[in-house]
N, C-alpha and C. Protein backbone atom coordinates (compact mmCIF):
# COMPACT_ATOMS: atom_id res chain seq x y z
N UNK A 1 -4.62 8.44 15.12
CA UNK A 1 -5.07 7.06 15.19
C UNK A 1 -5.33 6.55 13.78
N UNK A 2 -5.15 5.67 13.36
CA UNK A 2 -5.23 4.86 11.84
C UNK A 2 -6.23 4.47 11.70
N UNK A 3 -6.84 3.88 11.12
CA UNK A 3 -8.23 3.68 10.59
C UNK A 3 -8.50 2.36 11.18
N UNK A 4 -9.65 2.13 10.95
CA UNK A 4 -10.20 0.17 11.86
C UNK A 4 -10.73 -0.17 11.25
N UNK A 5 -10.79 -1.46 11.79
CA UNK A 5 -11.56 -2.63 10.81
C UNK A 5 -13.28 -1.88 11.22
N UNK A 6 -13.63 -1.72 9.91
CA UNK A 6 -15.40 -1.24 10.01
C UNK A 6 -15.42 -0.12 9.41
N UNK A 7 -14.31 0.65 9.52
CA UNK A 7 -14.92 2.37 8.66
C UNK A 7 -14.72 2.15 7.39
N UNK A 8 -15.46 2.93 6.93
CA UNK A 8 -15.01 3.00 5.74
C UNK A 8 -13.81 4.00 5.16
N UNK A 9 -13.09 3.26 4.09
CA UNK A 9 -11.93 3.45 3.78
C UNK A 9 -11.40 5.07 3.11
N UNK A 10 -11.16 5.63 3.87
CA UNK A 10 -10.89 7.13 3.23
C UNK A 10 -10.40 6.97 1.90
N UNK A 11 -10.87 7.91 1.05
CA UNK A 11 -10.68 7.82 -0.70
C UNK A 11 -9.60 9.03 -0.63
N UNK A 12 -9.27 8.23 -1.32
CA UNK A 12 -8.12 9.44 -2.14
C UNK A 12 -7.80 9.42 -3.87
N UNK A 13 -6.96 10.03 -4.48
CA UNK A 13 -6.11 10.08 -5.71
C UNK A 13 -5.19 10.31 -5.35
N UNK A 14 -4.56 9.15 -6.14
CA UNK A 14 -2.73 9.46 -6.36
C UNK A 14 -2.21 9.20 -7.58
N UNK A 15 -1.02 9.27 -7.90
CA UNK A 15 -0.72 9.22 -9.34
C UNK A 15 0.39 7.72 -9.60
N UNK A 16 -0.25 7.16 -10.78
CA UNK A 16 0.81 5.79 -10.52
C UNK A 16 1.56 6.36 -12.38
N UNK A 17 2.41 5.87 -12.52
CA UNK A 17 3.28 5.94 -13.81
C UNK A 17 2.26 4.83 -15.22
N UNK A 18 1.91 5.46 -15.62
CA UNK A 18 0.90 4.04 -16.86
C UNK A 18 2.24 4.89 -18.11
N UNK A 19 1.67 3.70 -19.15
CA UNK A 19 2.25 3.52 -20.20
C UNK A 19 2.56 4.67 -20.82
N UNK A 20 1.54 6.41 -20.78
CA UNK A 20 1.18 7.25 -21.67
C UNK A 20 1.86 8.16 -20.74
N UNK A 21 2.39 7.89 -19.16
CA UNK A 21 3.08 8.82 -18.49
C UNK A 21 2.28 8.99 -17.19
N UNK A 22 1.99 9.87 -16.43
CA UNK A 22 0.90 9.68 -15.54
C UNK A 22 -0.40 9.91 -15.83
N UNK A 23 -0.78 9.26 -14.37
CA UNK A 23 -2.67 8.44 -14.46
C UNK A 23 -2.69 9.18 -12.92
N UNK A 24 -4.11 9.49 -12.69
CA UNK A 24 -4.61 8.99 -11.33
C UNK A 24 -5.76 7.84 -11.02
N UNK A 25 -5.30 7.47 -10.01
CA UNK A 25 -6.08 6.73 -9.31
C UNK A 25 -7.08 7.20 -8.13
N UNK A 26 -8.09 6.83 -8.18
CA UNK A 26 -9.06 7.16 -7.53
C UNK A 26 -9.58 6.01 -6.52
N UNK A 27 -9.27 6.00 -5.35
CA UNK A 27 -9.83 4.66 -4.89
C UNK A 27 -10.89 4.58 -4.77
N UNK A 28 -12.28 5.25 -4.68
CA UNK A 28 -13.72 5.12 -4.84
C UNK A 28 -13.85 5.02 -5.78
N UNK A 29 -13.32 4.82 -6.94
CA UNK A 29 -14.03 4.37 -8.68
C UNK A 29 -12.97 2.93 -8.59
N UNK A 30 -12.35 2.73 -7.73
CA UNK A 30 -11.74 1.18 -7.43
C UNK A 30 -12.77 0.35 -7.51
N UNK A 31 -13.51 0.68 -6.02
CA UNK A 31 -14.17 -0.10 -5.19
C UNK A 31 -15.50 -0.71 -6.07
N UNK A 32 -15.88 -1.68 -5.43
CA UNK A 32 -17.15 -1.97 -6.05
C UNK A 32 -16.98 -3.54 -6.51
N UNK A 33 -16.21 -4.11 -7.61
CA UNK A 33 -16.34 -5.30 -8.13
C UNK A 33 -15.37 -6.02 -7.63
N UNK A 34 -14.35 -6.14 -6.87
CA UNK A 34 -13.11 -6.44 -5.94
C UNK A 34 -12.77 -5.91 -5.18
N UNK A 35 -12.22 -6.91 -4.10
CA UNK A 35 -11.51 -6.27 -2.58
C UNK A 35 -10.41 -5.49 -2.71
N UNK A 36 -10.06 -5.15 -2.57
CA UNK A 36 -8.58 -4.21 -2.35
C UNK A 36 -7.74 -4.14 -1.38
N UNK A 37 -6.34 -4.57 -1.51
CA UNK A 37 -5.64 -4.85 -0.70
C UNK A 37 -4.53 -3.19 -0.97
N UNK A 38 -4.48 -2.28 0.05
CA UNK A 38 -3.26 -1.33 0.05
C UNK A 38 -2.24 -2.23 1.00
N UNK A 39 -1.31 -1.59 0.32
CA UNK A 39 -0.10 -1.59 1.09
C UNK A 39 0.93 -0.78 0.80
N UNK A 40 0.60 -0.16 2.40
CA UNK A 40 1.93 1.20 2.52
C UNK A 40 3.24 0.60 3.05
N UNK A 41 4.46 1.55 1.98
CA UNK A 41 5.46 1.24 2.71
C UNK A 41 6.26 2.17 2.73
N UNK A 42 7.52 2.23 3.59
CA UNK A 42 8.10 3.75 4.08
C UNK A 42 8.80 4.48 2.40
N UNK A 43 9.44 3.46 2.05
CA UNK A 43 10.05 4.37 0.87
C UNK A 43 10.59 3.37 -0.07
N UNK A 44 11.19 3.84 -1.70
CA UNK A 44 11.33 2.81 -2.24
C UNK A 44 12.44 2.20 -2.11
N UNK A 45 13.23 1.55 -3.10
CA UNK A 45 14.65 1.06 -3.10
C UNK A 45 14.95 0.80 -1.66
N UNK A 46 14.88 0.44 -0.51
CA UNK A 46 14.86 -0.39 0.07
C UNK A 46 14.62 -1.52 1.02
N UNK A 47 15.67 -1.98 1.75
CA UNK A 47 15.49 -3.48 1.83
C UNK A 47 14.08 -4.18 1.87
N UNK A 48 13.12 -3.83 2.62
CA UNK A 48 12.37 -4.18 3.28
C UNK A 48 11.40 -4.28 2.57
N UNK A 49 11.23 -2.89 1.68
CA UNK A 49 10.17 -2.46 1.37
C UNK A 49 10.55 -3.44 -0.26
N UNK A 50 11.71 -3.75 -0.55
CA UNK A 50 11.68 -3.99 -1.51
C UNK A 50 11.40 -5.89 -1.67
N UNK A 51 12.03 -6.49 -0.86
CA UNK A 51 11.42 -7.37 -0.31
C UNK A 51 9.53 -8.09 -0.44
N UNK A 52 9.32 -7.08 0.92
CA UNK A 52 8.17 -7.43 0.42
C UNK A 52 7.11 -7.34 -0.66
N UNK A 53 7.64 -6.03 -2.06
CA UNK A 53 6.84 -5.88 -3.19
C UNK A 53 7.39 -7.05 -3.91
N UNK A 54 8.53 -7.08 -3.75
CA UNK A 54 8.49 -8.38 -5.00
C UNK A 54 8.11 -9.98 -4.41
N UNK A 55 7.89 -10.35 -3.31
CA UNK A 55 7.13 -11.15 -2.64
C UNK A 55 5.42 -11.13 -3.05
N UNK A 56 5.29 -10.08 -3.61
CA UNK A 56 3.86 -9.80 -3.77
C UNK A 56 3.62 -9.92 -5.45
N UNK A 57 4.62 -9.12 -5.99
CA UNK A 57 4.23 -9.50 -7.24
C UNK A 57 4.61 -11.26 -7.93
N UNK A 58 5.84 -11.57 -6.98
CA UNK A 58 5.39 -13.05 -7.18
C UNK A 58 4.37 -14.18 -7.55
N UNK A 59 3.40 -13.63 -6.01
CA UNK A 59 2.68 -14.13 -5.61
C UNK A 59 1.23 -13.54 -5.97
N UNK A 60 1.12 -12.90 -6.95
CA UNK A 60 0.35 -11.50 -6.82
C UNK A 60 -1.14 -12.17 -7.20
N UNK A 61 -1.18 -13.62 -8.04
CA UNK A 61 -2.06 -14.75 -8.37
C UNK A 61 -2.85 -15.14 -7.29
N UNK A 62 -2.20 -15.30 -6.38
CA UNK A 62 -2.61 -15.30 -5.13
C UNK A 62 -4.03 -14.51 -4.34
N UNK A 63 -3.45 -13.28 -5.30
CA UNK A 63 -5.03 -12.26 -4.30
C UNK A 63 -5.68 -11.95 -5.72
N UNK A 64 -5.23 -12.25 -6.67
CA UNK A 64 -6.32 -11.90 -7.99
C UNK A 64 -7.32 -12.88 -8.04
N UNK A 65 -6.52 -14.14 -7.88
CA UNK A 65 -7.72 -15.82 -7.49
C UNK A 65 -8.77 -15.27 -6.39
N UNK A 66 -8.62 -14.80 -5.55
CA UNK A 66 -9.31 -14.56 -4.30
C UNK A 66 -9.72 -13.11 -4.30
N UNK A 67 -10.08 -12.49 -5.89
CA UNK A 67 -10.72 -11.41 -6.32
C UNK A 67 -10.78 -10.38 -5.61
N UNK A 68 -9.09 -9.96 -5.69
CA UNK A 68 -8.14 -8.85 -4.94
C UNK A 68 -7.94 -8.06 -5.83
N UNK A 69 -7.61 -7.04 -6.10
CA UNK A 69 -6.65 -6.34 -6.52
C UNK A 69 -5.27 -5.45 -5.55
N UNK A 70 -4.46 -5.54 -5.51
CA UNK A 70 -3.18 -5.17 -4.95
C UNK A 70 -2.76 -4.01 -5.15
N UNK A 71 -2.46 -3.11 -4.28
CA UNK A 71 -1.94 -1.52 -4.61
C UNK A 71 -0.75 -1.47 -3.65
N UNK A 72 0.13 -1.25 -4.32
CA UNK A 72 1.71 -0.66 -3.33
C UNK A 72 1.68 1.00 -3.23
N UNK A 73 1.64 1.51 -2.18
CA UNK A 73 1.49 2.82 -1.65
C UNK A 73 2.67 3.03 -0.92
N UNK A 74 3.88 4.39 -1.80
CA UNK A 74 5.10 5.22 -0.96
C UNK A 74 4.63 6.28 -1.04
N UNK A 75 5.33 7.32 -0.48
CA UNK A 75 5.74 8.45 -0.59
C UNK A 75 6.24 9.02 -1.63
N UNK A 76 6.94 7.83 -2.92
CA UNK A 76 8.08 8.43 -3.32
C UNK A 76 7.41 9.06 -4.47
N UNK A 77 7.65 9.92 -5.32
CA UNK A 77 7.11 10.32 -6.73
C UNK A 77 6.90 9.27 -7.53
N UNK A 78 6.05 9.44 -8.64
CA UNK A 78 5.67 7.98 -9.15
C UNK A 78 7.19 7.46 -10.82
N UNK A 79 8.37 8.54 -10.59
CA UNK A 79 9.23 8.19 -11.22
C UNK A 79 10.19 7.45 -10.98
N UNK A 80 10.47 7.38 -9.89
CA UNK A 80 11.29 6.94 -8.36
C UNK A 80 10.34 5.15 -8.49
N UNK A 81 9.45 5.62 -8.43
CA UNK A 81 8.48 4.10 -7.91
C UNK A 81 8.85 3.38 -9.61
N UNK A 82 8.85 3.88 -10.37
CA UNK A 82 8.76 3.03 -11.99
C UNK A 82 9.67 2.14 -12.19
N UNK A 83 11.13 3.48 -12.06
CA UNK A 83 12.57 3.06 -11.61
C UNK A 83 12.76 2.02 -11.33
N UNK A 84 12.13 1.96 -9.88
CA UNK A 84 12.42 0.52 -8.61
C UNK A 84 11.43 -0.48 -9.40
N UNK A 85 10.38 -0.24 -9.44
CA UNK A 85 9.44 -1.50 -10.36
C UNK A 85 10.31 -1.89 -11.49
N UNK A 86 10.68 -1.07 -12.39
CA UNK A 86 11.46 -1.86 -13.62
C UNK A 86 12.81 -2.20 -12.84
N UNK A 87 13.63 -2.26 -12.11
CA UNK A 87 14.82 -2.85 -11.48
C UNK A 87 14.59 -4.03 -10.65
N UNK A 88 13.80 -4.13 -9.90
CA UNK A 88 13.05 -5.23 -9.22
C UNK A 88 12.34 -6.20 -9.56
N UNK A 89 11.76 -5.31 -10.81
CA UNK A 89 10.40 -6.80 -11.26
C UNK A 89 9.32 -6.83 -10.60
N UNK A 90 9.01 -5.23 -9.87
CA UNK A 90 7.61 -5.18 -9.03
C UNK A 90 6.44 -5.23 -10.24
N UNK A 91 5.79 -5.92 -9.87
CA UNK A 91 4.75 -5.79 -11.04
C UNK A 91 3.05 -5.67 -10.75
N UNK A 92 2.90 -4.92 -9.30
CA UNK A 92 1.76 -4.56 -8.69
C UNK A 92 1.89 -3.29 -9.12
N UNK A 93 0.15 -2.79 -8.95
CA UNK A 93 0.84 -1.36 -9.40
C UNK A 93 1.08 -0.19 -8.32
N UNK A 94 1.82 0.82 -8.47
CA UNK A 94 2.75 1.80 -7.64
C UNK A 94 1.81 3.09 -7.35
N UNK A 95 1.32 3.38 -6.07
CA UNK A 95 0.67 4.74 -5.99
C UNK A 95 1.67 5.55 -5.49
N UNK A 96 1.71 6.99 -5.72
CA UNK A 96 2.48 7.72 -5.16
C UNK A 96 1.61 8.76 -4.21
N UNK A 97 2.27 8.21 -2.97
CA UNK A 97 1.50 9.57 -2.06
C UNK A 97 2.63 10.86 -1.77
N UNK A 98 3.01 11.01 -2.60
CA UNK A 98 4.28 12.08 -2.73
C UNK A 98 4.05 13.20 -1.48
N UNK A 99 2.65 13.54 -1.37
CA UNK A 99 2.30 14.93 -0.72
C UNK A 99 1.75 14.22 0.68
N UNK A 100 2.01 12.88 0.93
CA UNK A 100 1.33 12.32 2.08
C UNK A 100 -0.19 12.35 2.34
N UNK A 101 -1.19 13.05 1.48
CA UNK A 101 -2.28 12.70 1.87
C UNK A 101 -2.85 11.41 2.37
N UNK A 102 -2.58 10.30 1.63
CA UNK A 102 -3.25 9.42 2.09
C UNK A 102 -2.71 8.71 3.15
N UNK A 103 -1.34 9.20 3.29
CA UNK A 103 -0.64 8.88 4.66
C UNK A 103 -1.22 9.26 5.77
N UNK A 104 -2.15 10.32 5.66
CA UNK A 104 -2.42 11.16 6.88
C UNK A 104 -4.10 11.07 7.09
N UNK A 105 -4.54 10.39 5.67
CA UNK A 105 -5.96 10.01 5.80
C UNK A 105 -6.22 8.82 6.54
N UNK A 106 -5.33 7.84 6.26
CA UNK A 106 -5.18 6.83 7.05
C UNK A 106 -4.48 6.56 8.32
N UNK A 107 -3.99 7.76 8.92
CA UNK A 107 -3.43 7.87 9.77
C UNK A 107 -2.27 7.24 10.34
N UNK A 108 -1.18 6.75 9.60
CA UNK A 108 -0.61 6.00 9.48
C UNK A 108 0.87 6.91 9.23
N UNK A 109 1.13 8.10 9.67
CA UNK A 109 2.29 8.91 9.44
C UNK A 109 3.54 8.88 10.42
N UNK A 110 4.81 8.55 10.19
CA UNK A 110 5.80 8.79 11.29
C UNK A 110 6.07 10.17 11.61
N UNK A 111 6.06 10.38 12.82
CA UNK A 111 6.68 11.72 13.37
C UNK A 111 7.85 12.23 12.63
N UNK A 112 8.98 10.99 12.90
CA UNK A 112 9.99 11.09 12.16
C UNK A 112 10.37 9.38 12.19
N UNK A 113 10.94 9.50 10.95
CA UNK A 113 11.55 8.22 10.33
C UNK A 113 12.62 7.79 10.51
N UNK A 114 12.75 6.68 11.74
CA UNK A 114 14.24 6.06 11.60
C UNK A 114 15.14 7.63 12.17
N UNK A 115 15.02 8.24 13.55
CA UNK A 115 15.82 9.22 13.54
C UNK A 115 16.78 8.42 14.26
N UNK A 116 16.77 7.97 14.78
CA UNK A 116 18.51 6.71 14.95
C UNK A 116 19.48 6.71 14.37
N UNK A 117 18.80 6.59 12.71
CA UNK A 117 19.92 6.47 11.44
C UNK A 117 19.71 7.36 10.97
N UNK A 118 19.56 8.85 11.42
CA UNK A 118 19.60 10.03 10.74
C UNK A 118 18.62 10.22 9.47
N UNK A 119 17.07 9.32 9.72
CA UNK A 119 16.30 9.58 8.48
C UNK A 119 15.38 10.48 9.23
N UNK A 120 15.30 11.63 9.79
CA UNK A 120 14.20 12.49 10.01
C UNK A 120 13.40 12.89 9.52
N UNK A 121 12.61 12.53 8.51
CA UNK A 121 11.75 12.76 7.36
C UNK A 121 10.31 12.23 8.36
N UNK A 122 9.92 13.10 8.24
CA UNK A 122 8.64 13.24 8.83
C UNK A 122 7.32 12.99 7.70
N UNK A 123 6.08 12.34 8.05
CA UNK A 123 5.10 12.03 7.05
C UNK A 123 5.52 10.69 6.07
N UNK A 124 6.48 10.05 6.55
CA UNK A 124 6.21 8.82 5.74
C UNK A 124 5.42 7.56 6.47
N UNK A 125 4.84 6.64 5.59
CA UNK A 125 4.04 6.22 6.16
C UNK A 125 4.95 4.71 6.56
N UNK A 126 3.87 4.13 7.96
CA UNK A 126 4.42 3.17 8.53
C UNK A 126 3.85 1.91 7.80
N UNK A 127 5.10 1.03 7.74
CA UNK A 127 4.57 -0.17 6.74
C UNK A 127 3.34 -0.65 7.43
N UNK A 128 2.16 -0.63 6.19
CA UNK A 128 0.78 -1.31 6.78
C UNK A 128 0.03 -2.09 5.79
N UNK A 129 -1.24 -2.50 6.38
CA UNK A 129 -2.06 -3.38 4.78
C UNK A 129 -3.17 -3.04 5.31
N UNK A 130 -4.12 -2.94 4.53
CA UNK A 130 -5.34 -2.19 4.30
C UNK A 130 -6.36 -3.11 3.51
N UNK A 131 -7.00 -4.03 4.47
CA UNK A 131 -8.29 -4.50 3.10
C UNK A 131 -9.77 -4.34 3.43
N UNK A 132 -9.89 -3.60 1.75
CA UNK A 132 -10.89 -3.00 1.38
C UNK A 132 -11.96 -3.90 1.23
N UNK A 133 -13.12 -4.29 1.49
CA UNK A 133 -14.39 -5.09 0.75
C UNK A 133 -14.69 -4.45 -0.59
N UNK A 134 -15.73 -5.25 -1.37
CA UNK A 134 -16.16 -4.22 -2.09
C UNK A 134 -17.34 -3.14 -1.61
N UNK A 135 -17.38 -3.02 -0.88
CA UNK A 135 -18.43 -1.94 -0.20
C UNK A 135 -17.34 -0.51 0.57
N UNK A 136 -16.60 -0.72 0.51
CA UNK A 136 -15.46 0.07 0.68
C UNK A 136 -15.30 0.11 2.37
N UNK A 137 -15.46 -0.84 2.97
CA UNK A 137 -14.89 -0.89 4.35
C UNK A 137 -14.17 -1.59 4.45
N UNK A 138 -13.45 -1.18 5.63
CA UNK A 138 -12.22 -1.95 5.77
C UNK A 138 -12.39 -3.47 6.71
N UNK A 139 -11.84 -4.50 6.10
CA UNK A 139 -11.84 -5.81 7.06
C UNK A 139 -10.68 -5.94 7.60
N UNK A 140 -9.61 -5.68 6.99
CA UNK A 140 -8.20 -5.99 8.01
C UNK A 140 -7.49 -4.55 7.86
N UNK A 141 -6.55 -4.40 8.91
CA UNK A 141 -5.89 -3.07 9.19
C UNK A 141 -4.90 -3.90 10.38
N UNK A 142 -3.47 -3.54 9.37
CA UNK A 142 -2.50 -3.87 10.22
C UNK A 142 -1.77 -2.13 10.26
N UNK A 143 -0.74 -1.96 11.12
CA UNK A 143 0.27 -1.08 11.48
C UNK A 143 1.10 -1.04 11.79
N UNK A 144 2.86 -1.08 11.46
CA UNK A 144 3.53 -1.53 11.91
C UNK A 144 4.71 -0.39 12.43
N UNK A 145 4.42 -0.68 14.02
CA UNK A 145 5.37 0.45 14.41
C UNK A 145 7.12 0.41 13.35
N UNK A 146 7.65 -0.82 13.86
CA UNK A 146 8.95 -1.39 13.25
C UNK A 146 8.88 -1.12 12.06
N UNK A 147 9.89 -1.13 10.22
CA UNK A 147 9.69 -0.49 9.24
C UNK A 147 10.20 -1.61 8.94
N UNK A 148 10.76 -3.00 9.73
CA UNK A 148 11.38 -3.99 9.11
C UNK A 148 10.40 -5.26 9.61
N UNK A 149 8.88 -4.89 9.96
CA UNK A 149 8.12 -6.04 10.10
C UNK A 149 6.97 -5.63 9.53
N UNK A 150 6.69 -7.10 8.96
CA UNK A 150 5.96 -7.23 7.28
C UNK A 150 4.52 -7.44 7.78
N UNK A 151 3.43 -7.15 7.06
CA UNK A 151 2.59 -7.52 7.46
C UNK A 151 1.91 -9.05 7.59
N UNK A 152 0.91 -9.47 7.77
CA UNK A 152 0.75 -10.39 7.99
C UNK A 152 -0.18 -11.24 6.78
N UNK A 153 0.32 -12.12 6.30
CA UNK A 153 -0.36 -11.87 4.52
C UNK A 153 -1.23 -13.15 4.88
N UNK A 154 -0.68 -14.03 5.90
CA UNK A 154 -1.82 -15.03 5.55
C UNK A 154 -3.12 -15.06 6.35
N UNK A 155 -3.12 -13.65 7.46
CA UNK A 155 -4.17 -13.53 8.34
C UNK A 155 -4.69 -12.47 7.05
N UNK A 156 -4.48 -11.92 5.96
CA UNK A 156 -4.93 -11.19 5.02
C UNK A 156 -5.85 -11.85 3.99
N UNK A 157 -5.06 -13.11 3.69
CA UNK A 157 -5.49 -14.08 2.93
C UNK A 157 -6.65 -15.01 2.93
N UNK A 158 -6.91 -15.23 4.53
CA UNK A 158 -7.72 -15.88 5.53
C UNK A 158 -9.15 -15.19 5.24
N UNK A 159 -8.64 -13.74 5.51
CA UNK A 159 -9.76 -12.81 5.40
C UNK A 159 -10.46 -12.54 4.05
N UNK A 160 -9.65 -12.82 2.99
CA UNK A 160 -10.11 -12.52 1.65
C UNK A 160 -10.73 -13.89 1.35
N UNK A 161 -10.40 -15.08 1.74
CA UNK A 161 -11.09 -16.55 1.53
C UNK A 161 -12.91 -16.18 2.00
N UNK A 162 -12.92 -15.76 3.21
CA UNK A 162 -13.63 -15.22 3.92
C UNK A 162 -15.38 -14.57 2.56
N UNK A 163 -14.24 -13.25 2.37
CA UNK A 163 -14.62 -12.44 1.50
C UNK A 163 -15.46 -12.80 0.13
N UNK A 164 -14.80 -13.78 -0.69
CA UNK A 164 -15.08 -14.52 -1.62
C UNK A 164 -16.18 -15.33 -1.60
């Protein structure tokens, strides 16, 4: 079962690519002075997933005004994720849950992925959004069975107006 609106938000570390090579991130030394918006998605380089990051870093003004900060959460290693950020123009920053922990903290893991189209990869996570308060509970929690439906940004947005 995935996490709900009210618990508080399982912490983890993951590693994002910074300037000097890798960093971790800690989401409990996040929390505190801004909301936090995660967002998991199945994998990088494509459609969907790619889609909606650069929709976000577009727009990314959007949840910094409304004293957000934005995290994109794959699976993929955080070299893979840099790659696609410098080809794309993602410009949120990239966690890597390479080993699925936080896939599985949040409960949010496919059995198997897309076995239709022969992606049987088990432990990737299902596209979702995650917002954090600064008290580290969660106010919105989406889940999306489908890997090609987006979350819902302006019932996200609503909530962070809210927040503010």
């Amino acid at each position: 079962m995935s996490i709900q609106i009210g618990q508080k938000a399982p912490d983890f570390s993951l590693v994002t690519l910074g300037e000097n090579g890798p960093e971790i991130v800690k989401l409990s030394e996040e929390i505190g002075e801004q909301n936090i918006l995660l967002l998991f998605v199945p994998m990088a380089f494509t459609g969907v997933c790619t889609e909606e990051f650069c929709a976000i870093s577009a727009g990314l003004s959007d949840y910094t005004n409304l004293n957000c900060k934005v995290f994109g959460i794959s699976g993929d290693n955080p070299f893979a994720q840099a790659a696609w950020a410098e080809k794309e123009n993602i410009s949120l920053p990239l966690l890597s849950d390479y080993d699925h922990k936080a896939t599985d903290a949040y409960g949010i893991a496919y059995d198997q992925f897309l076995p239709d189209k022969n992606l049987i990869m088990g432990g990737v996570p299902k596209r979702s959004a995650f917002l954090i308060d600064k008290s580290g509970n969660v106010q919105f929690a989406q889940v999306n069975e489908s890997p090609g439906d987006l979350p819902y940004f302006e019932a996200i947005k609503a909530k962070l107006a809210e927040l503010s």
